[in-house]
Structure formats: C-alpha cells, structure tokens
PDB file of N, CA and C in Angstrom:
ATOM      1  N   UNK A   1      69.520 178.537 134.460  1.00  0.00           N
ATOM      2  CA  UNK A   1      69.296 179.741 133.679  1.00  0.00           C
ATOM      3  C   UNK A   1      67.779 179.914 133.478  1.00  0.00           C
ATOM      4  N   UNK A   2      66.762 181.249 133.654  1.00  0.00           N
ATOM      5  CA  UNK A   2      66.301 181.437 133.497  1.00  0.00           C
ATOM      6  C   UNK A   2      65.188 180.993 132.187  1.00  0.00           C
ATOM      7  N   UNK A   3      66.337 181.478 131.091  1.00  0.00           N
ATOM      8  CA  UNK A   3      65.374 181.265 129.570  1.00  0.00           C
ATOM      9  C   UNK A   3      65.730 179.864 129.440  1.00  0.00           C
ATOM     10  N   UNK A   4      66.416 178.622 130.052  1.00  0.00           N
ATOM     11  CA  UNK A   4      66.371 177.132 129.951  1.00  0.00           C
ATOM     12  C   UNK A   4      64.739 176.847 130.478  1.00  0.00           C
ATOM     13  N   UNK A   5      64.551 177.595 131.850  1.00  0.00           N
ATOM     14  CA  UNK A   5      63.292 177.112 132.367  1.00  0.00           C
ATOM     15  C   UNK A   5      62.498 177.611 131.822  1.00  0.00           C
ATOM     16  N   UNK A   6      62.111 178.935 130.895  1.00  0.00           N
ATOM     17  CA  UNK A   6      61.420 178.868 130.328  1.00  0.00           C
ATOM     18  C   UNK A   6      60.659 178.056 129.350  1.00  0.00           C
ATOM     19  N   UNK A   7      61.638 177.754 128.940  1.00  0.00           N
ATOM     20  CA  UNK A   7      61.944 176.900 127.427  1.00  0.00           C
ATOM     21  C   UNK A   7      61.332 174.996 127.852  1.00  0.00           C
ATOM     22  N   UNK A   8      61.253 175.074 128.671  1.00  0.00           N
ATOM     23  CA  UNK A   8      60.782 173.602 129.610  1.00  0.00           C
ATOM     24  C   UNK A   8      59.605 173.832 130.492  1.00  0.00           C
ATOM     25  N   UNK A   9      59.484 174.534 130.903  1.00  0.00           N
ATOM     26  CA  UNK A   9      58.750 174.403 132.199  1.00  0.00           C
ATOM     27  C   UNK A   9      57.378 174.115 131.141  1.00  0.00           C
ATOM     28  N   UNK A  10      56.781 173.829 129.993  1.00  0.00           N
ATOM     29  CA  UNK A  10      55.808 173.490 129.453  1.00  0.00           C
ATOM     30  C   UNK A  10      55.606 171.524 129.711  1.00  0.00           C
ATOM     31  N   UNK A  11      57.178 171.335 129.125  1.00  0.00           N
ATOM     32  CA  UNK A  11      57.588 169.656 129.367  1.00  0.00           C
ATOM     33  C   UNK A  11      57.471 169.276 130.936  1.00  0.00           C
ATOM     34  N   UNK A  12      57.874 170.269 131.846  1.00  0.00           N
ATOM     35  CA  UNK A  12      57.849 169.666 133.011  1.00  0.00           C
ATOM     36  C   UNK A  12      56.563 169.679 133.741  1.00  0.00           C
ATOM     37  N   UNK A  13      55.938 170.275 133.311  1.00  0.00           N
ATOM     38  CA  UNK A  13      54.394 170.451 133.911  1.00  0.00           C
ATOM     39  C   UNK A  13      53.757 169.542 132.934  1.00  0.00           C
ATOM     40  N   UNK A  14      53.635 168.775 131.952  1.00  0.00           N
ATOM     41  CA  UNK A  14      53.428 167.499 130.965  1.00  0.00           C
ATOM     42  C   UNK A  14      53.795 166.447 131.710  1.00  0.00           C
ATOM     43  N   UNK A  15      54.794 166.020 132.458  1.00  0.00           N
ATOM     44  CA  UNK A  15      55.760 164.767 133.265  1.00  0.00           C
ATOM     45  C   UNK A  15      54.797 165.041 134.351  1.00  0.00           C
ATOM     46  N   UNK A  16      54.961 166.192 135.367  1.00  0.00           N
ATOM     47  CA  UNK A  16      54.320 166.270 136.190  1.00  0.00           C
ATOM     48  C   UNK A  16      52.654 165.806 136.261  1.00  0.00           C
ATOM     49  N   UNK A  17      52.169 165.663 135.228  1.00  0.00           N
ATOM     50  CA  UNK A  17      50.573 165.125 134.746  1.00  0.00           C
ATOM     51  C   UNK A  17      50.459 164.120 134.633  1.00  0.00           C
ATOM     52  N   UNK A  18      51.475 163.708 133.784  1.00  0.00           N
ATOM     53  CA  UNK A  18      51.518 162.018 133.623  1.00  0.00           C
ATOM     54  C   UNK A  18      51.801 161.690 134.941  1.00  0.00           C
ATOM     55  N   UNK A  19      52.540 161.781 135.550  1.00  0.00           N
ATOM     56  CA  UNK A  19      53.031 161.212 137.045  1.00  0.00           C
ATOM     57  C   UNK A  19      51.807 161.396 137.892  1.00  0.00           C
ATOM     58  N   UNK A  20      50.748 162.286 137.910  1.00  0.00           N
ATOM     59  CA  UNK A  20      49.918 162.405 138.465  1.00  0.00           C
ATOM     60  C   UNK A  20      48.499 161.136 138.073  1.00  0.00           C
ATOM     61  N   UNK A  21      48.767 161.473 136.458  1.00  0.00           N
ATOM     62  CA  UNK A  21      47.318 160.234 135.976  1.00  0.00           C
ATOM     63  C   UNK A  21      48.524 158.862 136.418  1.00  0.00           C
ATOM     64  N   UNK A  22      49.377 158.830 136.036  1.00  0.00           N
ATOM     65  CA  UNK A  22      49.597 157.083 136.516  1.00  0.00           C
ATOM     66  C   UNK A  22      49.212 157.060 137.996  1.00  0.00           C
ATOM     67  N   UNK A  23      49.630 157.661 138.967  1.00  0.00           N
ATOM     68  CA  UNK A  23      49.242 157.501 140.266  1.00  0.00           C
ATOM     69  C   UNK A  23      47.878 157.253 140.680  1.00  0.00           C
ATOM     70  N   UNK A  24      46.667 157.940 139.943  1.00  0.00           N
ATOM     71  CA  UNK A  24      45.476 157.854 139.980  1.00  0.00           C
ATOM     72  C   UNK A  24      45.219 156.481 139.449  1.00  0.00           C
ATOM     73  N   UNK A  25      45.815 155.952 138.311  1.00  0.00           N
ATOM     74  CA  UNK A  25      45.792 154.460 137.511  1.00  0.00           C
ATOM     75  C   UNK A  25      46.145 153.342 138.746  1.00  0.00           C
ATOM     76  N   UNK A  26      47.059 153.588 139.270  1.00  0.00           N
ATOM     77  CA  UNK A  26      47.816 152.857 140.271  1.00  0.00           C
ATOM     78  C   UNK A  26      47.192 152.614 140.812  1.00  0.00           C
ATOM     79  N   UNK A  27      46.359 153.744 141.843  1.00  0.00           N
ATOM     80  CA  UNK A  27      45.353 153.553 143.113  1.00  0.00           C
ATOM     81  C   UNK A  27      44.329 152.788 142.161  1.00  0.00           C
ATOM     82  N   UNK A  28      43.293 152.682 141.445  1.00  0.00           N
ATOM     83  CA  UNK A  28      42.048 152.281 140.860  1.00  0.00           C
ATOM     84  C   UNK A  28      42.833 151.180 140.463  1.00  0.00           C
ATOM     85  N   UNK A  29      43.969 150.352 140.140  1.00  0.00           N
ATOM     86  CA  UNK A  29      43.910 149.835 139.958  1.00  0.00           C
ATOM     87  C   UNK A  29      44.465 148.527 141.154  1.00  0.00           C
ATOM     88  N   UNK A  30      45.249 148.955 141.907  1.00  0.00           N
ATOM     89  CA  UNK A  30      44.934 148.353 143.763  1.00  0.00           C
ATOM     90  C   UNK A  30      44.046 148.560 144.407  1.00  0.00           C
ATOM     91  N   UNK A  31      43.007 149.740 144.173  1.00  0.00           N
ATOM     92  CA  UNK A  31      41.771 149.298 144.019  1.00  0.00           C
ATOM     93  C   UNK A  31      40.746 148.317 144.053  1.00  0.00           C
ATOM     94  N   UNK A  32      40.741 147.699 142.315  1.00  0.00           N
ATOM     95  CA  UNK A  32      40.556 146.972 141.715  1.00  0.00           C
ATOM     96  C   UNK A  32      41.249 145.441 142.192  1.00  0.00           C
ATOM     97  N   UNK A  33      42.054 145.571 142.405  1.00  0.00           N
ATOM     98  CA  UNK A  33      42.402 143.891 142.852  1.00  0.00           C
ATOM     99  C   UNK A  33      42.426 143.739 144.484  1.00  0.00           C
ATOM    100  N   UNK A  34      41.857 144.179 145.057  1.00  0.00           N
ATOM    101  CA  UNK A  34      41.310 144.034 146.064  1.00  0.00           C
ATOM    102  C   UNK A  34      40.057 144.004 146.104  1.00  0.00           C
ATOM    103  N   UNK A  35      39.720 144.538 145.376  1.00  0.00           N
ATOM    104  CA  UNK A  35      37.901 144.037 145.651  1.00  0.00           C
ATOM    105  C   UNK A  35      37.394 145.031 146.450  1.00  0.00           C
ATOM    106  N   UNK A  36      37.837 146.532 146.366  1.00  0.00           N
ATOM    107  CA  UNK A  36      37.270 147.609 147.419  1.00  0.00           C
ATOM    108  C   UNK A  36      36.059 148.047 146.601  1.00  0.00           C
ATOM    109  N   UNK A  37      36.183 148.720 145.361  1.00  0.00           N
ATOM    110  CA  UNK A  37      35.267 149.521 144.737  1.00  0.00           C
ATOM    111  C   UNK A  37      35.148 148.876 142.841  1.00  0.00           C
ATOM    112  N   UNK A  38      34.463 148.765 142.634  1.00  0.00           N
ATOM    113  CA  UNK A  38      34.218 148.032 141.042  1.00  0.00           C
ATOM    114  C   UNK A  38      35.008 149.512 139.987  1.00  0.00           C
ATOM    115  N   UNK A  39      35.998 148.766 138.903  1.00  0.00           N
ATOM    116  CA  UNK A  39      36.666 149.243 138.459  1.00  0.00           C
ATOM    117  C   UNK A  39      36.767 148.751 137.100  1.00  0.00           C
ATOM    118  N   UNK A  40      36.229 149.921 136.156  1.00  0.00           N
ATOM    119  CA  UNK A  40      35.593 149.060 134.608  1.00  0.00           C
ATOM    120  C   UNK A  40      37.207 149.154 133.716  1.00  0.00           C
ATOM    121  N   UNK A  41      37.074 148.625 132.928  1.00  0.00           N
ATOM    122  CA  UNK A  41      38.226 148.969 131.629  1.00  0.00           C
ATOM    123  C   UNK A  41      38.218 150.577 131.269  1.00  0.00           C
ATOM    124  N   UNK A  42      36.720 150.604 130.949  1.00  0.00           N
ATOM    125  CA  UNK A  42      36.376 151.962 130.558  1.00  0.00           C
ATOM    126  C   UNK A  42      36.993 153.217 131.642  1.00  0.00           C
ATOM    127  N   UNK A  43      36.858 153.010 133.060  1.00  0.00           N
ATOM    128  CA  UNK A  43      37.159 153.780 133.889  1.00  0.00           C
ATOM    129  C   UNK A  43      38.923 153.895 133.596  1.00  0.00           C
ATOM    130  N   UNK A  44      39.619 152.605 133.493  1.00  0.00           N
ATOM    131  CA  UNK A  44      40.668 153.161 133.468  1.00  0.00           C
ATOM    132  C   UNK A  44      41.487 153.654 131.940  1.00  0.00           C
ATOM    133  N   UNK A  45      40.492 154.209 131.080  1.00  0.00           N
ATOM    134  CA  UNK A  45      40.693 154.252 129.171  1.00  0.00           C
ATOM    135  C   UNK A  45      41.311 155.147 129.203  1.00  0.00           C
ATOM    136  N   UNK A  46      40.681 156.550 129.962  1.00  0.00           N
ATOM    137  CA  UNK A  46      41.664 157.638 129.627  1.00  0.00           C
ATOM    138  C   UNK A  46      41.528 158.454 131.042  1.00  0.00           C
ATOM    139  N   UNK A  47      42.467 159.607 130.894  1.00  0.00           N
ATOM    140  CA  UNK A  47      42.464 160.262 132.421  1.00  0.00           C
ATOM    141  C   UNK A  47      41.091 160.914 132.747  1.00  0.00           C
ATOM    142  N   UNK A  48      40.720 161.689 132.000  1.00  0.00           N
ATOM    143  CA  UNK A  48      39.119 162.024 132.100  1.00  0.00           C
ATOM    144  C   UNK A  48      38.123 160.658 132.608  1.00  0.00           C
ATOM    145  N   UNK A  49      38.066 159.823 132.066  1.00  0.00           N
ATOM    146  CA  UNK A  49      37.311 158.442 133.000  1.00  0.00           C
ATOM    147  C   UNK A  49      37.862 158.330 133.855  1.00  0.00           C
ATOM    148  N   UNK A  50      39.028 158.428 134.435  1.00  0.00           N
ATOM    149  CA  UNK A  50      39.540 157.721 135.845  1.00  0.00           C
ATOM    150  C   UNK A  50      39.211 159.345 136.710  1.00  0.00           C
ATOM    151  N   UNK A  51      39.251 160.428 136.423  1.00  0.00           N
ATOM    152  CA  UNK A  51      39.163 161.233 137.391  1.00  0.00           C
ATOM    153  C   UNK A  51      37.312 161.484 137.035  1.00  0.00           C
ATOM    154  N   UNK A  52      36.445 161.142 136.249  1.00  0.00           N
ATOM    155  CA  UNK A  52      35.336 160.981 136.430  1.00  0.00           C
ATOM    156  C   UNK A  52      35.031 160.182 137.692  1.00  0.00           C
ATOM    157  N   UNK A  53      35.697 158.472 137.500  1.00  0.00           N
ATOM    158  CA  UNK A  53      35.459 157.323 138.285  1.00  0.00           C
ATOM    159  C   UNK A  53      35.460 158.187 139.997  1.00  0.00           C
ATOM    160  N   UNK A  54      36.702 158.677 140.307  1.00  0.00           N
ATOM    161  CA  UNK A  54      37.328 159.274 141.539  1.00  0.00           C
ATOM    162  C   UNK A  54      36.175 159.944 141.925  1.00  0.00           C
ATOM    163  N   UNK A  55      35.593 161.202 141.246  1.00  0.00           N
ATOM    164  CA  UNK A  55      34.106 162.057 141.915  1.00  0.00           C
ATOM    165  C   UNK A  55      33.409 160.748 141.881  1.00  0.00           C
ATOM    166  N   UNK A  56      32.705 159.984 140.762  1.00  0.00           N
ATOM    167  CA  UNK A  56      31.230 159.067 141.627  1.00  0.00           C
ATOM    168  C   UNK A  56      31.752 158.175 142.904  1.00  0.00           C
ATOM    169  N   UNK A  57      33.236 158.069 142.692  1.00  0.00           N
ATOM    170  CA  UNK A  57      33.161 156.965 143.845  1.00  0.00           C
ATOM    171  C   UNK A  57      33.404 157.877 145.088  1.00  0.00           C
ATOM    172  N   UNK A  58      33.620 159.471 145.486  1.00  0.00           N
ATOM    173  CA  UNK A  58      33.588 160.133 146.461  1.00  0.00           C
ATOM    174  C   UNK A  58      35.289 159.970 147.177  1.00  0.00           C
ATOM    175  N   UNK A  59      36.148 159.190 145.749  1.00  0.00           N
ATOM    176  CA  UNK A  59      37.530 159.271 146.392  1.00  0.00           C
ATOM    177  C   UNK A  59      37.943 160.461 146.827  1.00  0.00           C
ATOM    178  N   UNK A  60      37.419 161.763 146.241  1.00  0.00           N
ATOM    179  CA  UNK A  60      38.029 163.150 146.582  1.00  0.00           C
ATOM    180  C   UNK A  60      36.962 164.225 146.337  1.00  0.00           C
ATOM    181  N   UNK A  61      36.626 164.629 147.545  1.00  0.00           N
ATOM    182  CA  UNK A  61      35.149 165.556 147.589  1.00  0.00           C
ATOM    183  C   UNK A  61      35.448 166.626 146.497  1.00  0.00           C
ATOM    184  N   UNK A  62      36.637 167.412 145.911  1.00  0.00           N
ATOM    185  CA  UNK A  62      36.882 168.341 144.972  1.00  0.00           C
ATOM    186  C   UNK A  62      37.035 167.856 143.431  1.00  0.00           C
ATOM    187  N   UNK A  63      36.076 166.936 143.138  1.00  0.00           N
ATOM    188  CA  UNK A  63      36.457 166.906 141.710  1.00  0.00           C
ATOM    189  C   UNK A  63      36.941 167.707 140.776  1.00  0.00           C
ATOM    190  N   UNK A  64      36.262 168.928 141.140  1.00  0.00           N
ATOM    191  CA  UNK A  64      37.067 169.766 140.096  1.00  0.00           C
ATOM    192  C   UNK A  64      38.624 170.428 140.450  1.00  0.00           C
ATOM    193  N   UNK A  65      39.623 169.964 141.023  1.00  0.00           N
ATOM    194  CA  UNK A  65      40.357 169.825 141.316  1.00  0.00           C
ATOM    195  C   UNK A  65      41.224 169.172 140.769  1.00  0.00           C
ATOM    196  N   UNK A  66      40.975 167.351 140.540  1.00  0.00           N
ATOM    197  CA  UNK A  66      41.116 166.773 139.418  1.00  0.00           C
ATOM    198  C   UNK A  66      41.043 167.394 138.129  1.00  0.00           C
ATOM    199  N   UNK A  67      39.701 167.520 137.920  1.00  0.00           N
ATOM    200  CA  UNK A  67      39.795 168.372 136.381  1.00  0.00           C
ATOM    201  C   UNK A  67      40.520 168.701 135.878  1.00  0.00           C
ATOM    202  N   UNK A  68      40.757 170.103 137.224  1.00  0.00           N
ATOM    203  CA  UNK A  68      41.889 170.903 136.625  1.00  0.00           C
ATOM    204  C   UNK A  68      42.974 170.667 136.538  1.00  0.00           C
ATOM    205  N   UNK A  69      43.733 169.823 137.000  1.00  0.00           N
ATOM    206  CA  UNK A  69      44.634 169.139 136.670  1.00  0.00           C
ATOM    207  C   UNK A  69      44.493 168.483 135.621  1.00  0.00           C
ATOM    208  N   UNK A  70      43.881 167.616 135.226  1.00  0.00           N
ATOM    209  CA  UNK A  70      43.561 166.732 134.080  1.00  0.00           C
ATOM    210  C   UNK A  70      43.375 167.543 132.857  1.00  0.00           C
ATOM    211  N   UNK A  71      42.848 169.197 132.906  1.00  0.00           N
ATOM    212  CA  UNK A  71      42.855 170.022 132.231  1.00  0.00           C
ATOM    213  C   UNK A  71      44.048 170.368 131.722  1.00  0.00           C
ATOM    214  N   UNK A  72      44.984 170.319 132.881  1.00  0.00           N
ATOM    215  CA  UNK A  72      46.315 171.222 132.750  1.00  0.00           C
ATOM    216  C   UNK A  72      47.485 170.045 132.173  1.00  0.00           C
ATOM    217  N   UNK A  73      47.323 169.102 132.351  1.00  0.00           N
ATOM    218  CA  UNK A  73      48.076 167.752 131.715  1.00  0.00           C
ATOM    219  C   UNK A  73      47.474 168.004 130.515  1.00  0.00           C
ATOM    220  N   UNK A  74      46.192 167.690 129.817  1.00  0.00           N
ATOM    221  CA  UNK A  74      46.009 168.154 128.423  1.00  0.00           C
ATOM    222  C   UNK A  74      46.029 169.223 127.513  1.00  0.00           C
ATOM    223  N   UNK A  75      46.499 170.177 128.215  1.00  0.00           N
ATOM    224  CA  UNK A  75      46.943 171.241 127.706  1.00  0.00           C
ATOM    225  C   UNK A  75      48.380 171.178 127.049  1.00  0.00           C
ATOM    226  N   UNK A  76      49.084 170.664 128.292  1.00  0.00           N
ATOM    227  CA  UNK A  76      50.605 170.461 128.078  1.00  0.00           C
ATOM    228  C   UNK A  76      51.043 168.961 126.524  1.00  0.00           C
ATOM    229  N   UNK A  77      50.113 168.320 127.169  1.00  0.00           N
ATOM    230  CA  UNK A  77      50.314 167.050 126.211  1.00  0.00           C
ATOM    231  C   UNK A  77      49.430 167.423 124.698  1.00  0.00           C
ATOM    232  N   UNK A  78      48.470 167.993 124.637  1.00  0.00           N
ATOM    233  CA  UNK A  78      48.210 167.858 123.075  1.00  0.00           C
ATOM    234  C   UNK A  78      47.697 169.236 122.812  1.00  0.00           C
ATOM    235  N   UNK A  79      47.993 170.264 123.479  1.00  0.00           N
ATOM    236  CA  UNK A  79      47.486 171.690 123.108  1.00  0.00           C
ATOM    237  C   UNK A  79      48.794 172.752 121.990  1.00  0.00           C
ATOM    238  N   UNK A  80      48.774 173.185 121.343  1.00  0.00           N
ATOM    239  CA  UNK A  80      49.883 174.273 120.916  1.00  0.00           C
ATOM    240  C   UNK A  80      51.023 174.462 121.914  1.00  0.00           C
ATOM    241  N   UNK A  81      52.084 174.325 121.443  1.00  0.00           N
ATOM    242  CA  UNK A  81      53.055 175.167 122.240  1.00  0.00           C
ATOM    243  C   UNK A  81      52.885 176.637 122.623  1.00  0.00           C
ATOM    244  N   UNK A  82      52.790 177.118 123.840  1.00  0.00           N
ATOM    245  CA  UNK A  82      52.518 178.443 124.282  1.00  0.00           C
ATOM    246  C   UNK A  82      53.765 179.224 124.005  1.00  0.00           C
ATOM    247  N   UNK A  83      53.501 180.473 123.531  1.00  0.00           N
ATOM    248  CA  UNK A  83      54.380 181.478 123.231  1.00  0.00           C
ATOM    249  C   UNK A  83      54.844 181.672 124.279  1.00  0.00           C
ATOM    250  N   UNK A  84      56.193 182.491 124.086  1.00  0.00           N
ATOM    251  CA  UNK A  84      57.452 182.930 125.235  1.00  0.00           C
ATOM    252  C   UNK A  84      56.448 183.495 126.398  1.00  0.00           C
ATOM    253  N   UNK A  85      55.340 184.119 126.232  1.00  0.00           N
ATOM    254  CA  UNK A  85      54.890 184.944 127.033  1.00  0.00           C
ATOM    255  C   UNK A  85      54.190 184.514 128.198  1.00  0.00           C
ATOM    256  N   UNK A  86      53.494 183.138 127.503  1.00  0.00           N
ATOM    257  CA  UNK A  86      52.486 182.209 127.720  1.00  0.00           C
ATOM    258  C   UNK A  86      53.281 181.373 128.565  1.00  0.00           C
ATOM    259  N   UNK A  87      54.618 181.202 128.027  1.00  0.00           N
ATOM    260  CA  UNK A  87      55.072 180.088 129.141  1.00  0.00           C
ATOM    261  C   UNK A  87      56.367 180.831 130.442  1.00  0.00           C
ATOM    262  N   UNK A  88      56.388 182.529 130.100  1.00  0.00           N
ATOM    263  CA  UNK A  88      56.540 183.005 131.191  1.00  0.00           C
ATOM    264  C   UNK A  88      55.594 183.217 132.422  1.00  0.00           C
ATOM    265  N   UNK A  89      54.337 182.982 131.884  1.00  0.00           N
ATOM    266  CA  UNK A  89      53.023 182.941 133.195  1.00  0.00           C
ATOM    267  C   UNK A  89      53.375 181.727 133.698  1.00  0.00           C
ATOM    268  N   UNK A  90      53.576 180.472 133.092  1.00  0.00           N
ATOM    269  CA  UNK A  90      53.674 179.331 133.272  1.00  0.00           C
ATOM    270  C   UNK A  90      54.460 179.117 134.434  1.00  0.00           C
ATOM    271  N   UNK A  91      55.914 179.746 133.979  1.00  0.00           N
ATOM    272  CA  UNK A  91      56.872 179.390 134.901  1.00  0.00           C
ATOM    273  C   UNK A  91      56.590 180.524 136.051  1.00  0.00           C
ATOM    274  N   UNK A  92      55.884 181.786 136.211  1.00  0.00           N
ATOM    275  CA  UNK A  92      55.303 182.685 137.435  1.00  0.00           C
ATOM    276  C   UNK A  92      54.782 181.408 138.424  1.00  0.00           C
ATOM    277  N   UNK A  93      53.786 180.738 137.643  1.00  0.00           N
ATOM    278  CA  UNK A  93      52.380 180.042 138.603  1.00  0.00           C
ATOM    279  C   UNK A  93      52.764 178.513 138.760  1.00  0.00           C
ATOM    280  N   UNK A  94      54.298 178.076 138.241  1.00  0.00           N
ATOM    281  CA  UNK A  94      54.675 176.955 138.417  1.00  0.00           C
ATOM    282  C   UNK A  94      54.602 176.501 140.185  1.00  0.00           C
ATOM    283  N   UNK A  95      55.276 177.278 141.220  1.00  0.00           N
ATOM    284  CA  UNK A  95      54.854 176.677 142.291  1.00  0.00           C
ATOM    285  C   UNK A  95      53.745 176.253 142.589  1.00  0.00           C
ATOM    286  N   UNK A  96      52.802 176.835 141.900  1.00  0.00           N
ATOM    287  CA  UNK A  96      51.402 176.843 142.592  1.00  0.00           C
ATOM    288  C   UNK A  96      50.875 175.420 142.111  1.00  0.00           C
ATOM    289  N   UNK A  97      50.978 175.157 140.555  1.00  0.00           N
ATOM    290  CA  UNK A  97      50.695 174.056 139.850  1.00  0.00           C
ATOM    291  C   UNK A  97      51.611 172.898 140.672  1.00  0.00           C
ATOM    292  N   UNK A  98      52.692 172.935 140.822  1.00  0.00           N
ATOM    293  CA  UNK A  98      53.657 171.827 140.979  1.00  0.00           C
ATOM    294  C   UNK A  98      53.367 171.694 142.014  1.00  0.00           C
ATOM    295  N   UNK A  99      52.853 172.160 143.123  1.00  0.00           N
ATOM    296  CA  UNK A  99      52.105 171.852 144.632  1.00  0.00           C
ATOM    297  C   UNK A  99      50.873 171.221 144.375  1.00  0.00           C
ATOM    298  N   UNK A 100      50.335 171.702 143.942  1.00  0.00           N
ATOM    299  CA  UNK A 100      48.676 171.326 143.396  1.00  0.00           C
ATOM    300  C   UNK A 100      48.740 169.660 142.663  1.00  0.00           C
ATOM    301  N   UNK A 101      49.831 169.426 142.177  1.00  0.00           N
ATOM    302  CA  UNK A 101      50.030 168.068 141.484  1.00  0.00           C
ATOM    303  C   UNK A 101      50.256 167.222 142.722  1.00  0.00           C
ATOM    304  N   UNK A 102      51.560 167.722 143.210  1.00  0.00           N
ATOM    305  CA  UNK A 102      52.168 166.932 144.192  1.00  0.00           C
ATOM    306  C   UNK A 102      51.273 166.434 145.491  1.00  0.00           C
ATOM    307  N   UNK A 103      50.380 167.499 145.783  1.00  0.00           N
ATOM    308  CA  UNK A 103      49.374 167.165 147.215  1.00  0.00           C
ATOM    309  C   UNK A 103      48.484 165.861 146.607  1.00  0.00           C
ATOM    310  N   UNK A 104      48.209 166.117 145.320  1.00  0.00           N
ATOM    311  CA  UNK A 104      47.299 164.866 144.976  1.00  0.00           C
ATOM    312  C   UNK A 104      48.394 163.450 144.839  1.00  0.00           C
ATOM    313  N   UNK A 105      49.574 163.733 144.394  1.00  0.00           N
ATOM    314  CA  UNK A 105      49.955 162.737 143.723  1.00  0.00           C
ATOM    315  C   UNK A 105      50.749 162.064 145.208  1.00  0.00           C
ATOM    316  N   UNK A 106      50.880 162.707 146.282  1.00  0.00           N
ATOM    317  CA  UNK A 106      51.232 161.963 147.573  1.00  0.00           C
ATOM    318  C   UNK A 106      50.068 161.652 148.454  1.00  0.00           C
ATOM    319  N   UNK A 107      48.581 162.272 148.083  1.00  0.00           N
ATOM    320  CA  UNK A 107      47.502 161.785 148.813  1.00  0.00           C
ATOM    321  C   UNK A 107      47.387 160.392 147.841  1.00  0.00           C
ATOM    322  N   UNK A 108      47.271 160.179 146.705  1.00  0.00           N
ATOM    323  CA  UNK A 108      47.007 159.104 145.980  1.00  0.00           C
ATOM    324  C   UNK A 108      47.872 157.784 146.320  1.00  0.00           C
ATOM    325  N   UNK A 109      49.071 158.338 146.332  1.00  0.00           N
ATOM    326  CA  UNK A 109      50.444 157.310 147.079  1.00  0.00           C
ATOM    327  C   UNK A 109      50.141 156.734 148.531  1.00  0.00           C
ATOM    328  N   UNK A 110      49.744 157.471 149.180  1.00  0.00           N
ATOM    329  CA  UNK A 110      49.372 157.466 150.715  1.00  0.00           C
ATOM    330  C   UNK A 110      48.236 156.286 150.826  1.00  0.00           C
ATOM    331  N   UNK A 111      47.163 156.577 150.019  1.00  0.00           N
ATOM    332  CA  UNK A 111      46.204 156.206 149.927  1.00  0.00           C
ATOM    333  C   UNK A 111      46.449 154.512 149.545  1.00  0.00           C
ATOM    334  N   UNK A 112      46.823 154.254 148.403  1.00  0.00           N
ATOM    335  CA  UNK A 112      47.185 153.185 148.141  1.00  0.00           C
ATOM    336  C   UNK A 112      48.368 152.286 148.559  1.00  0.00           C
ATOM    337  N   UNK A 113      49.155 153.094 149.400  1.00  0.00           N
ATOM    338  CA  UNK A 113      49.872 152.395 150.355  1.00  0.00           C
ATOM    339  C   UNK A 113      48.982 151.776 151.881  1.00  0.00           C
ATOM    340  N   UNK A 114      48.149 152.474 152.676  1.00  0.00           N
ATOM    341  CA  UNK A 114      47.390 151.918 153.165  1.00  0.00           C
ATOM    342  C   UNK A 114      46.222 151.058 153.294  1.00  0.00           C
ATOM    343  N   UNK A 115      45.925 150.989 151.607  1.00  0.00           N
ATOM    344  CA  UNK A 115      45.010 149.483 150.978  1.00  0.00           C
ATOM    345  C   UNK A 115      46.249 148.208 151.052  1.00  0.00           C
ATOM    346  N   UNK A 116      47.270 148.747 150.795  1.00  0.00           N
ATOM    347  CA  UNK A 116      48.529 147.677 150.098  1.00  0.00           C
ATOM    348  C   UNK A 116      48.297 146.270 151.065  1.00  0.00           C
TER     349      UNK A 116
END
C-alpha cells in the first residue's frame, strides 16, 4: 500500500545508512588488520571520520558522494520526522537514493572481499 510506504520509507532509508556506514567500518577495518593503510580509533568514532578517512586515503575520488550519503543517514537518524509531504518526495527520489547507497555499499563489499 502506498500510504504504508509512505509512512516508512523515512525508516528504510535510516537501515539503508546504517548498512552503508557499517560496510565502510568493515572495509577500514580489514583494512586495518592487514596492515594496508593506518587506521586510527578516531577514524573509526563516527561516520563523518570514516568517510573523512575514505577522501584522504583516495579510497573514492567522489567524496562528496559519501557526504551525501552520510548527510542523508543523518537526516534520517537524528533530524525531525518529515511531514507527509516531505516524505512523499522521499518516497518519489527513493530509487535514486536506494541505488546511490547500494553502488557504494557493493563497491565497499567488493572491495573488501578482494583484500580478504
């Protein structure tokens, strides 16, 4: 039903973020025990440090890409609940977001499967 996905698609684009920062955690942190690239506590504190870490270390030439994602996970996780209207754009531009997660969150998988 329509007004169900409305009524969610705020939560599912929240899951979809988290699933994205753990994946980024994952890689930096197989990373990290391999001995590829130096990997502080601090880098892995919050998602903003780990997608900082990702631009200096040149893991992904579009940092702001990250961002925006990392933007759009903190929106969902500690911003206001968006009005009916707000989260009918939401669910319009959901393909676009839920692609935009997923390309990173299977390049990140990819990635750290071929350090493995």
């Amino acid at each position: 039903c329509i007004r169900d996905s409305i009524d969610t698609i705020d939560l599912a684009l929240f899951q979809l973020g988290k699933i994205f920062e753990f994946s980024l955690k994952q890689y930096m942190l197989k990373v990290q025990e391999k001995g590829l690239i130096p990997v502080s506590e601090h880098d892995l504190k919050r998602l903003f440090n780990m997608v900082q870490w990702a631009g200096e270390k040149g893991l992904f030439t579009d940092e702001t890409a990250l961002h925006y994602l990392r933007l759009e996970r903190n929106d969902r996780g500690h911003g206001i609940p968006p009005e009916i209207d707000e989260r009918q754009a939401l669910l319009n531009n959901a393909p676009t977001l839920v692609s935009f997660y997923l390309d990173y969150i299977v390049l990140l998988e990819q990635r750290k499967y071929k350090i493995t």
